[in-house]
PDB file of N, CA and C in Angstrom:
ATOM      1  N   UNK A   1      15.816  20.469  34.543  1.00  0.00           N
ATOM      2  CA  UNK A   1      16.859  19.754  33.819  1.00  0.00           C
ATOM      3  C   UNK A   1      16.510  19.659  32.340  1.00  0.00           C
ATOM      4  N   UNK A   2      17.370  19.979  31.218  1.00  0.00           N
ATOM      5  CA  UNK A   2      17.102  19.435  29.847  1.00  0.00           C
ATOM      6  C   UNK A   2      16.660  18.034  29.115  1.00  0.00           C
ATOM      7  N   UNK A   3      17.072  16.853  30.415  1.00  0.00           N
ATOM      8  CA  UNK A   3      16.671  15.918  29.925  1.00  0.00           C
ATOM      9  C   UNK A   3      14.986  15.467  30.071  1.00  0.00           C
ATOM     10  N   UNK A   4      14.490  16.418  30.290  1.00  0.00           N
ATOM     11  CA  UNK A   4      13.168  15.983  30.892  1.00  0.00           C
ATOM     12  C   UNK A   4      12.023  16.030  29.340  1.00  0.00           C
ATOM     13  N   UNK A   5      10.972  14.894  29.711  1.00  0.00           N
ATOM     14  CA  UNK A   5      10.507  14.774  28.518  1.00  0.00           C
ATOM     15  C   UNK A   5       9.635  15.770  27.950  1.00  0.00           C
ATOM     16  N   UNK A   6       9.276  15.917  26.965  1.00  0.00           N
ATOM     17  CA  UNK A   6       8.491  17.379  26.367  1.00  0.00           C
ATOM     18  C   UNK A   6       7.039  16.646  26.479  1.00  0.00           C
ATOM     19  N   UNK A   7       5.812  17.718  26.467  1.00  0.00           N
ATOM     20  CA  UNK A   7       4.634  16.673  26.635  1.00  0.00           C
ATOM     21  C   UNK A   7       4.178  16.079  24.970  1.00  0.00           C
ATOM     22  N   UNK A   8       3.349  15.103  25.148  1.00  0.00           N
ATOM     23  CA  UNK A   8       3.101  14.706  23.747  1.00  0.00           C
ATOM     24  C   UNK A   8       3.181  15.221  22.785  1.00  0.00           C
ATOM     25  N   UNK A   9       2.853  15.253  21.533  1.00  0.00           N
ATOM     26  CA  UNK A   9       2.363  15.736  20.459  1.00  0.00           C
ATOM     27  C   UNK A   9       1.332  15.262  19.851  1.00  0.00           C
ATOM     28  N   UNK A  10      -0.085  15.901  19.890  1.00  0.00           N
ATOM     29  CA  UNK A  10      -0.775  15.221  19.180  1.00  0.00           C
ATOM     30  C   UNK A  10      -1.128  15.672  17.724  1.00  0.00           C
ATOM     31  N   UNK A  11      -0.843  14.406  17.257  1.00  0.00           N
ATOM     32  CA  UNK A  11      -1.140  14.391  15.489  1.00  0.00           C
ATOM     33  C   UNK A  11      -2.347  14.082  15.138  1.00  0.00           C
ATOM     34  N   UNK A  12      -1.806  14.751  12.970  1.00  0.00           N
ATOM     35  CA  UNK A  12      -3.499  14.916  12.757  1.00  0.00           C
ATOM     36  C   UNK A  12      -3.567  13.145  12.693  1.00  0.00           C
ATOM     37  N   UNK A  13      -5.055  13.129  11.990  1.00  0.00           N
ATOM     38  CA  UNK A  13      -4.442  11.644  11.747  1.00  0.00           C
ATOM     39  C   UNK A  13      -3.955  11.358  10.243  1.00  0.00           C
ATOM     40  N   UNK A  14      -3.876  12.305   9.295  1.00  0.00           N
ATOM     41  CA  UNK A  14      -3.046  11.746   8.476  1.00  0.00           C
ATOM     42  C   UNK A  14      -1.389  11.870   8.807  1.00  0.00           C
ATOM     43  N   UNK A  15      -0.935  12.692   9.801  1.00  0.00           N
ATOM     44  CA  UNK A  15       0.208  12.344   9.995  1.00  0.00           C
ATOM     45  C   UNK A  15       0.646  11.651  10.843  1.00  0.00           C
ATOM     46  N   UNK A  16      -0.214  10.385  11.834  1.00  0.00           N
ATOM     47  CA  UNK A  16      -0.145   9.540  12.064  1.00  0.00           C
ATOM     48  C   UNK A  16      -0.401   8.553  10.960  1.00  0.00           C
ATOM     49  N   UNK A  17      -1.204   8.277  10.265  1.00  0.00           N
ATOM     50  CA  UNK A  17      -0.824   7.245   9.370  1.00  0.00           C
ATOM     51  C   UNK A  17       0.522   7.645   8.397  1.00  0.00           C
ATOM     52  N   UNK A  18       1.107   8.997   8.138  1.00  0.00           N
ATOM     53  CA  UNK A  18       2.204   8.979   7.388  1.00  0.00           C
ATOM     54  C   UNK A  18       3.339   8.280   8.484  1.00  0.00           C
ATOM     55  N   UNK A  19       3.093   8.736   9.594  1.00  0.00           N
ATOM     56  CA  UNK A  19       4.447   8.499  10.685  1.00  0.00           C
ATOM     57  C   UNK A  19       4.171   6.410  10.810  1.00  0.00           C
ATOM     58  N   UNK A  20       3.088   5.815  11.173  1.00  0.00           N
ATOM     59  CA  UNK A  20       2.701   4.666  11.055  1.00  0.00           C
ATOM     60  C   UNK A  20       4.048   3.898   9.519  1.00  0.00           C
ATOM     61  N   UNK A  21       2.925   4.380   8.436  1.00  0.00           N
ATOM     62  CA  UNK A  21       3.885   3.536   6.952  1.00  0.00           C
ATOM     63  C   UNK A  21       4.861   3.794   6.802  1.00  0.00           C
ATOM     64  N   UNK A  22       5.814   5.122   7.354  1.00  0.00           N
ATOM     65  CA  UNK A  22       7.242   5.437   7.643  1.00  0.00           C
ATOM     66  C   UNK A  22       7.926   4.256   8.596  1.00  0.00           C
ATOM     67  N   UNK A  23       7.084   3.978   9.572  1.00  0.00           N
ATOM     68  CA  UNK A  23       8.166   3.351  10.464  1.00  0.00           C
ATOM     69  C   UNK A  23       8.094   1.565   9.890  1.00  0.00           C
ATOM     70  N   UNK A  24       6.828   1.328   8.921  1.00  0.00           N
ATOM     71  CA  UNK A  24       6.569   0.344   8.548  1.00  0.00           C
ATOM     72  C   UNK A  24       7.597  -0.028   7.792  1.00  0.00           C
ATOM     73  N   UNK A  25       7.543   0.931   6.663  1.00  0.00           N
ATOM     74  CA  UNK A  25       8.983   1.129   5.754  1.00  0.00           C
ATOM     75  C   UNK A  25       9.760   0.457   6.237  1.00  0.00           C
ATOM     76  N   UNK A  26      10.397   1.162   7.166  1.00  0.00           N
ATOM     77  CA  UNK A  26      11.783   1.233   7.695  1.00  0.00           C
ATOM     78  C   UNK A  26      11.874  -0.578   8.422  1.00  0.00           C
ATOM     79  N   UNK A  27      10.872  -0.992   8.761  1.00  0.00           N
ATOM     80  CA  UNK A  27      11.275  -1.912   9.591  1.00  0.00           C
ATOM     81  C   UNK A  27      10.992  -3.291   8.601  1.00  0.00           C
ATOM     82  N   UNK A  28      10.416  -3.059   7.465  1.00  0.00           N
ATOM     83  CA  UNK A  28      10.558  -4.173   6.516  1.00  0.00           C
ATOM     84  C   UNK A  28      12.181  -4.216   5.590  1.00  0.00           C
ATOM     85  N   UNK A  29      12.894  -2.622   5.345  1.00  0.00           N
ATOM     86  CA  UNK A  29      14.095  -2.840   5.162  1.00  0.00           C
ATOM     87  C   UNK A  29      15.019  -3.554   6.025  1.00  0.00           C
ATOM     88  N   UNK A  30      14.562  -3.035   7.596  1.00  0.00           N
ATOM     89  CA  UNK A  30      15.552  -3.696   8.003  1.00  0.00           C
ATOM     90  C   UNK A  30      15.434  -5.473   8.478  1.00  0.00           C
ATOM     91  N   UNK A  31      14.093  -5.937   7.975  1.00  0.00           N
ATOM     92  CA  UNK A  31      14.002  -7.088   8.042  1.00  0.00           C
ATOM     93  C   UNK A  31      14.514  -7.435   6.465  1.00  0.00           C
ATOM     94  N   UNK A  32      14.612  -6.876   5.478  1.00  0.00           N
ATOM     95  CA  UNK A  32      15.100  -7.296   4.314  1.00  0.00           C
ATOM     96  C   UNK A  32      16.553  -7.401   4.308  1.00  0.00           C
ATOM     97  N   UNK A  33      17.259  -6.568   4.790  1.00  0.00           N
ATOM     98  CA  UNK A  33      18.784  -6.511   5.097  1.00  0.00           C
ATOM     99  C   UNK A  33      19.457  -7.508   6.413  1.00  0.00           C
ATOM    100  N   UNK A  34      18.576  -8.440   6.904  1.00  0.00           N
ATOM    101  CA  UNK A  34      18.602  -9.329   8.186  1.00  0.00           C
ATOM    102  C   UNK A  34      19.270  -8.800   8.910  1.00  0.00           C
ATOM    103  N   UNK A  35      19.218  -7.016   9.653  1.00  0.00           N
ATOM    104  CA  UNK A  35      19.230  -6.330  10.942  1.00  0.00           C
ATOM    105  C   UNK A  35      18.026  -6.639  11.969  1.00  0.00           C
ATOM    106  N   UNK A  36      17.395  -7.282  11.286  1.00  0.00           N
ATOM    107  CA  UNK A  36      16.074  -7.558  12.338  1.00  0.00           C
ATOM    108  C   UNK A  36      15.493  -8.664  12.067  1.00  0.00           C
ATOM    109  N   UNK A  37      15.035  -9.280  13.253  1.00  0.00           N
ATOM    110  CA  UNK A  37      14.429 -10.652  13.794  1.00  0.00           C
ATOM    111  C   UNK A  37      12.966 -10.131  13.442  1.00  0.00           C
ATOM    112  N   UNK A  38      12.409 -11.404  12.513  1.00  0.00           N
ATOM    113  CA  UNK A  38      10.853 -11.296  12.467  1.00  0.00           C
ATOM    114  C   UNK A  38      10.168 -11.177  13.298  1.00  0.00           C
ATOM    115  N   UNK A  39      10.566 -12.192  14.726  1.00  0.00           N
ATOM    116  CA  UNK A  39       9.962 -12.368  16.144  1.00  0.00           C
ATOM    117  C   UNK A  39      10.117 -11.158  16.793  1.00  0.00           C
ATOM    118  N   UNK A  40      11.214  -9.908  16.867  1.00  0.00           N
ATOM    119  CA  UNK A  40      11.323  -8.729  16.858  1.00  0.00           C
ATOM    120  C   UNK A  40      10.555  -7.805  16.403  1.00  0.00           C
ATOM    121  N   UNK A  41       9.928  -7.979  15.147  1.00  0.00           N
ATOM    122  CA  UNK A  41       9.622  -6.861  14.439  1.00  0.00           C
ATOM    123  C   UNK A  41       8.140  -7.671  14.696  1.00  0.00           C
ATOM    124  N   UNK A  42       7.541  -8.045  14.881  1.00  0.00           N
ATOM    125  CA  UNK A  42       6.509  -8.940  15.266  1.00  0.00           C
ATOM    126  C   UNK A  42       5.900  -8.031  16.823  1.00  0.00           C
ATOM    127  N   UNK A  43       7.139  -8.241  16.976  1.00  0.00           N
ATOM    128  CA  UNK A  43       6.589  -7.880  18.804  1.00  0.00           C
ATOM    129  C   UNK A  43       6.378  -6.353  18.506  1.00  0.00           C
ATOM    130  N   UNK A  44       7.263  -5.570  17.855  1.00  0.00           N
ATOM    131  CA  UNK A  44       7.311  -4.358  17.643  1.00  0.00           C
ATOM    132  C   UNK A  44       5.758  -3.756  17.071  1.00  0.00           C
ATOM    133  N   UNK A  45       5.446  -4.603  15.889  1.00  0.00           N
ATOM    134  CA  UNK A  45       3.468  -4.340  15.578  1.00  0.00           C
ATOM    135  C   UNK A  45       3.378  -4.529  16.554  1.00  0.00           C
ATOM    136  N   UNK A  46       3.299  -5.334  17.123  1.00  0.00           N
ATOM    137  CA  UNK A  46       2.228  -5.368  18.665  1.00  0.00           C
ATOM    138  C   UNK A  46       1.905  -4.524  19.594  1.00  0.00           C
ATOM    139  N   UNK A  47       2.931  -3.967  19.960  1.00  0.00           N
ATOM    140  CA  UNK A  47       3.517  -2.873  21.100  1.00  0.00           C
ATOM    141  C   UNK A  47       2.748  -1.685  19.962  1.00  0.00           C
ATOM    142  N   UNK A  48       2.968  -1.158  19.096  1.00  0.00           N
ATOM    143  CA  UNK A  48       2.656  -0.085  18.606  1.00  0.00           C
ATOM    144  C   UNK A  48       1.060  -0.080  17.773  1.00  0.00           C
ATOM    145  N   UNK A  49       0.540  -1.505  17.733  1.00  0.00           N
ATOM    146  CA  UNK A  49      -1.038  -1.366  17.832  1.00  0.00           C
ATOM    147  C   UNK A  49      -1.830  -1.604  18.940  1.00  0.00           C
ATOM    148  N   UNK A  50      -0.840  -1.859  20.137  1.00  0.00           N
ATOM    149  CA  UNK A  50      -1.529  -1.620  21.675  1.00  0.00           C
ATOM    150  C   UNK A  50      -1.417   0.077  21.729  1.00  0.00           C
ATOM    151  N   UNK A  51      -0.551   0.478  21.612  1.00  0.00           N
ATOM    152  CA  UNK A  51      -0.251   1.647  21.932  1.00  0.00           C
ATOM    153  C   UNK A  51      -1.241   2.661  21.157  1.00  0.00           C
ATOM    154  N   UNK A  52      -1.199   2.330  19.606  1.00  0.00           N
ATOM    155  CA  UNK A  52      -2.773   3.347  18.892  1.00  0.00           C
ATOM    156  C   UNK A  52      -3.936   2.653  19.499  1.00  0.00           C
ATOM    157  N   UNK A  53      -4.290   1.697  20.048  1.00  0.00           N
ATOM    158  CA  UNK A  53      -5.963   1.333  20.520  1.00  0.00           C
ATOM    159  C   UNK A  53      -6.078   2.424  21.944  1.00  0.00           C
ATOM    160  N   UNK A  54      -4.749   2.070  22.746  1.00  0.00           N
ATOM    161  CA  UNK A  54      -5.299   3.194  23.862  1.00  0.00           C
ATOM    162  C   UNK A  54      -4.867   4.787  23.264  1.00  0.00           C
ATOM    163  N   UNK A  55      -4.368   5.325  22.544  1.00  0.00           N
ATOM    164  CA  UNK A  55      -4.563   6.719  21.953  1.00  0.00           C
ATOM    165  C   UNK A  55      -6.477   6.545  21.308  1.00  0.00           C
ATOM    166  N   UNK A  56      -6.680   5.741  20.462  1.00  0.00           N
ATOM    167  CA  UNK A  56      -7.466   6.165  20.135  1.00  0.00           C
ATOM    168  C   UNK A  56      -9.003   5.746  21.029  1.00  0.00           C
ATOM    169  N   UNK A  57      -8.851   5.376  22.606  1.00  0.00           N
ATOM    170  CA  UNK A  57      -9.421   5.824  23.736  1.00  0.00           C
ATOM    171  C   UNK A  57      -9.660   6.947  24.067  1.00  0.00           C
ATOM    172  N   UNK A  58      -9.090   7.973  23.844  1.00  0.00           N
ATOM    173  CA  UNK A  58      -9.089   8.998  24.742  1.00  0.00           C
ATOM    174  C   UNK A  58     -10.043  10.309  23.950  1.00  0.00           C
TER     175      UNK A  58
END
């Protein structure tokens, strides 16, 4: 089926830290434009510095 997921991609790590301050960017605009809940974007760091501690497990 096409919907099926592709396997990872692993990045260097500077284009994980570019992809990291990109999404940082993006999510302080949209806390500047009040599209987004601090308590939201809060949880969102969280989830995505759980998520680099177990990448950078492996």
């Amino acid at each position: 089926m096409s919907d099926e997921l592709s396997p990872p991609k692993h990045l260097s790590s500077q284009e994980l830290v570019d992809a990291i301050r990109k999404q940082s960017d993006h999510t302080k605009q949209l806390l500047r434009e009040g599209k987004l809940r601090r308590a939201d974007a809060e949880r969102l760091r969280d989830r995505l510095n759980e998520s680099f501690q177990k990448d950078k497990e492996f």
